[in-house]
Protein backbone atom coordinates (compact mmCIF):
# COMPACT_ATOMS: atom_id res chain seq x y z
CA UNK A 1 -37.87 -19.36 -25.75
CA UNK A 2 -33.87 -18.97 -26.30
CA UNK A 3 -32.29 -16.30 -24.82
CA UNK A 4 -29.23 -15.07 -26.47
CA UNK A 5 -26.97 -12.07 -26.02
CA UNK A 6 -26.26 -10.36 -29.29
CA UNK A 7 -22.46 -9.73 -30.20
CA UNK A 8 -20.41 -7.84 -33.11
CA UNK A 9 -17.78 -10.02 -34.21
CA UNK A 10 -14.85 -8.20 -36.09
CA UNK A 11 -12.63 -11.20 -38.10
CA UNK A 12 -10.42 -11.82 -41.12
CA UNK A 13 -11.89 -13.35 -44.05
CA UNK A 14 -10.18 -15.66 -46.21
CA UNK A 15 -8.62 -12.83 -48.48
CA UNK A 16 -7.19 -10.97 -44.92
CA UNK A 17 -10.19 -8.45 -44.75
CA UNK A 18 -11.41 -7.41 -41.80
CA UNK A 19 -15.61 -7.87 -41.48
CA UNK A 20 -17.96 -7.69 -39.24
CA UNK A 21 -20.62 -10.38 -38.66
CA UNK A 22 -23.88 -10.07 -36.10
CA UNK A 23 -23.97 -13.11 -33.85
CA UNK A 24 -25.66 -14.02 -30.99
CA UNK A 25 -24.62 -15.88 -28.16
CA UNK A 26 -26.97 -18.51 -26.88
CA UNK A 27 -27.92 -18.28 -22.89
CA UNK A 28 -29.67 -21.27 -20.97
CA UNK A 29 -31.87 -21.97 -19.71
CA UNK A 30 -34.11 -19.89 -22.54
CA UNK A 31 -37.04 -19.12 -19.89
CA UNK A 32 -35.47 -19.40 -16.38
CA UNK A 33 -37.36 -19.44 -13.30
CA UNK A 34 -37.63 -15.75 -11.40
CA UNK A 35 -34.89 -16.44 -8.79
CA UNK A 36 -32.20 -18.26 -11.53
CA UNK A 37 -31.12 -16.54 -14.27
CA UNK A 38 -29.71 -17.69 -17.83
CA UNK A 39 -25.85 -18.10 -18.83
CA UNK A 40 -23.62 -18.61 -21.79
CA UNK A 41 -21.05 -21.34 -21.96
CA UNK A 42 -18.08 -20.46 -20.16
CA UNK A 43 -15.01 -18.54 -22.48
CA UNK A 44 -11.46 -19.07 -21.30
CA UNK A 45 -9.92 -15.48 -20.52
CA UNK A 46 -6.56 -14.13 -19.34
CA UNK A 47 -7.07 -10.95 -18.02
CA UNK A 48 -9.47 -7.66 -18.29
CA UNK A 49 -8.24 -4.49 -19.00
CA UNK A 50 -9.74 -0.85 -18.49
CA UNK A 51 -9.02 1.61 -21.09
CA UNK A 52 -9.57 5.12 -21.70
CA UNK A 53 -9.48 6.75 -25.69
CA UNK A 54 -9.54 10.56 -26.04
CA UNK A 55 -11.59 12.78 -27.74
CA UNK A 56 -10.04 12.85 -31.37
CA UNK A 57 -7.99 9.95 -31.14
CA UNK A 58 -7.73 7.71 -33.92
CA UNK A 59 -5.43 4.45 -35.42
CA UNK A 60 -4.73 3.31 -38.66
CA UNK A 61 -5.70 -0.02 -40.52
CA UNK A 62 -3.71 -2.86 -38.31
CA UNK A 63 -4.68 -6.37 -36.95
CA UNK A 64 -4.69 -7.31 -33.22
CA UNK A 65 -2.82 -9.20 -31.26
CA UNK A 66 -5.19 -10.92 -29.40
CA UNK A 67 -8.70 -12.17 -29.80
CA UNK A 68 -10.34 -10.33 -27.23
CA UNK A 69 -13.96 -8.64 -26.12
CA UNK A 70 -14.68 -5.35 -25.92
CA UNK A 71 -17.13 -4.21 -23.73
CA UNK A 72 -18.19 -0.30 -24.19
CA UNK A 73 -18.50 1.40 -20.98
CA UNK A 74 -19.48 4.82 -21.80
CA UNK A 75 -18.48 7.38 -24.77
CA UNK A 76 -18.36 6.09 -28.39
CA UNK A 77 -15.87 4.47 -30.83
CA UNK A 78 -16.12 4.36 -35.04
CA UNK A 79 -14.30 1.01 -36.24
CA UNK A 80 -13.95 0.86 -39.36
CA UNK A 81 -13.22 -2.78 -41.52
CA UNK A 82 -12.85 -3.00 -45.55
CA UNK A 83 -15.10 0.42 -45.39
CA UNK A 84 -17.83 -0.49 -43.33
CA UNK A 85 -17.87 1.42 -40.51
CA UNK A 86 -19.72 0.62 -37.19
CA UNK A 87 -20.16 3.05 -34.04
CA UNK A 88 -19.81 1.02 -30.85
CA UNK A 89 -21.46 2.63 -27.09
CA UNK A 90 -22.13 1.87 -23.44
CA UNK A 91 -23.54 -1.66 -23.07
CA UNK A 92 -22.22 -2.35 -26.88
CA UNK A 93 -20.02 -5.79 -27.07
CA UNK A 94 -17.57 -6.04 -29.77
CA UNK A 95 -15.54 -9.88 -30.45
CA UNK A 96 -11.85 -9.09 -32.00
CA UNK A 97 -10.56 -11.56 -34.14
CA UNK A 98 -8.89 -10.32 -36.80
CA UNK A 99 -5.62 -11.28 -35.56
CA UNK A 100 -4.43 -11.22 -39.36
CA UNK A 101 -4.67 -9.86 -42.43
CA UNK A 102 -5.46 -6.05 -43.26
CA UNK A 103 -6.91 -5.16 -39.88
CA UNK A 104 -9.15 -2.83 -38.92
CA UNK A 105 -9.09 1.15 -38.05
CA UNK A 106 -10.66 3.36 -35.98
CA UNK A 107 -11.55 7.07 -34.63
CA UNK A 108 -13.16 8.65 -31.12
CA UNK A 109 -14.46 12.21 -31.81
CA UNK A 110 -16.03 12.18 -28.29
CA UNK A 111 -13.49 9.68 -26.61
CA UNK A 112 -14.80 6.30 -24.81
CA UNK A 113 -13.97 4.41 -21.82
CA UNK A 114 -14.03 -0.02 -22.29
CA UNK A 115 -13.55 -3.03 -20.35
CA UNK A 116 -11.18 -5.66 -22.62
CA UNK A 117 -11.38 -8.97 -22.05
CA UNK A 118 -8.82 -10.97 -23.19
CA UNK A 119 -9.46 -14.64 -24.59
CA UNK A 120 -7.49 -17.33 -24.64
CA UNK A 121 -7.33 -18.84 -28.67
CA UNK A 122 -10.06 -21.34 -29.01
CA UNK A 123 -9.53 -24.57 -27.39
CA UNK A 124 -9.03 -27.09 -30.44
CA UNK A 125 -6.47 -24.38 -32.20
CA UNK A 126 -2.85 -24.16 -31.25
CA UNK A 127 -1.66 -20.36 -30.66
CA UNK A 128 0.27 -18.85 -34.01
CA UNK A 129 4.12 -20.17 -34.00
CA UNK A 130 5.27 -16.74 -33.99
CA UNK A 131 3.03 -15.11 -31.17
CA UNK A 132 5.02 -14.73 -27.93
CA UNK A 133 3.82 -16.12 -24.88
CA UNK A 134 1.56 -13.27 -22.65
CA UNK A 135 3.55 -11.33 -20.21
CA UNK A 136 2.56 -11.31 -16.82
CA UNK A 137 0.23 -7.95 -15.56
CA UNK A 138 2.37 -6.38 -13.26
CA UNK A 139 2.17 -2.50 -11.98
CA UNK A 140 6.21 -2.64 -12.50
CA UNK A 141 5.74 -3.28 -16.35
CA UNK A 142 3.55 -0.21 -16.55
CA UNK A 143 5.67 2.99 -16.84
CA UNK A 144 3.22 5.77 -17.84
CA UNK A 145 -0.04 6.39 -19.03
CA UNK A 146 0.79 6.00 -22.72
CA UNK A 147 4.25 4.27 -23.10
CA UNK A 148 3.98 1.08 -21.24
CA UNK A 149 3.98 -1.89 -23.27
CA UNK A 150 4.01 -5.49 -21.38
CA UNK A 151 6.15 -7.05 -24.33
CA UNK A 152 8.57 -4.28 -24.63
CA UNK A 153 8.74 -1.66 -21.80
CA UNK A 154 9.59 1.48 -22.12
CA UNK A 155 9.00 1.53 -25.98
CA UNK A 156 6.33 4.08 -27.38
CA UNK A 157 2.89 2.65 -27.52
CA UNK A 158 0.80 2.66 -31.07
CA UNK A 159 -2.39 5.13 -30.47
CA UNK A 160 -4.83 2.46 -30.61
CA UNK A 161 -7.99 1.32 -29.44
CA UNK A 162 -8.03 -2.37 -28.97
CA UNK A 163 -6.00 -2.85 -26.03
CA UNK A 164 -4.06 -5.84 -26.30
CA UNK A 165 -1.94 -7.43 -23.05
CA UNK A 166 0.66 -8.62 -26.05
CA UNK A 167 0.82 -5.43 -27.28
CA UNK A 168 0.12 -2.54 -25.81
CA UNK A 169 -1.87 -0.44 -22.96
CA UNK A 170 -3.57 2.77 -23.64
């Protein structure tokens, strides 16, 4: 038996369009003994986030900033990539990587609350040339609920729903 830990994985293809892809993350051992349990290879992260999305709030087609997991908590999110469009929940794990192209959108009619995890790039790629390095998470780079960005403080944050350290908090 292999246990694995299904994931939604939101990327760029080739062209710049954003798709999503069903994967599953392999956990070992497969059939662990009743007082072990069964784990993943380790991923490198930076930092998890908490974030909270309105009722009725929505974004437009963009990219991230920052591969990243996102990990729904309770309510539900619509994301929506080259027309597909996916509804994410408690318990639901969604892998951002479309970090270019045409991005993706989405919309909260009911509002949701998520954990982000943020990843470090994959260990055999080199970060993009033009990406700045991650700010520190400090309570003095938060201003208020809304408007704090870590690389620019004070400057109005995008309504969006994939909470990036690089770019903005919700």
């Amino acid at each position: 038996m292999v246990a694995m830990v299904a994931v939604t994985r939101l990327f760029a293809d080739q062209q710049g369009h954003a798709r999503f892809e069903d994967i599953e993350i392999p956990l070992a051992p497969g059939d662990p003994p009743p007082d072990a349990m069964s784990v993943s290879q380790p991923w490198q992260a930076s930092a998890v986030l908490f974030g909270h999305g309105p009722a009725g709030g929505s974004h437009g087609e963009q990219p991230e900033h920052r591969r990243q997991l996102v990990v729904g908590i309770s309510g539900r999110v619509e994301v929506t990539a080259t027309g597909e469009t996916r509804t994410f929940g408690p318990g639901d794990v969604l892998l951002v990587e479309d970090t270019e192209g045409f991005g993706h959108s989405s919309r909260s009619p009911e509002g949701f609350v998520a954990a982000f995890v943020l990843l470090e790039p994959p260990a055999l790629l080199e970060p993009p040339a033009l990406l700045e390095p991650p700010a520190l998470l400090e309570p003095s780079a938060l201003l208020e609920p809304g408007t704090a960005r870590l690389d620019r403080p004070g400057t109005p944050a995008p309504r969006c729903y994939c909470v990036t350290a690089l770019r903005y908090l919700y």
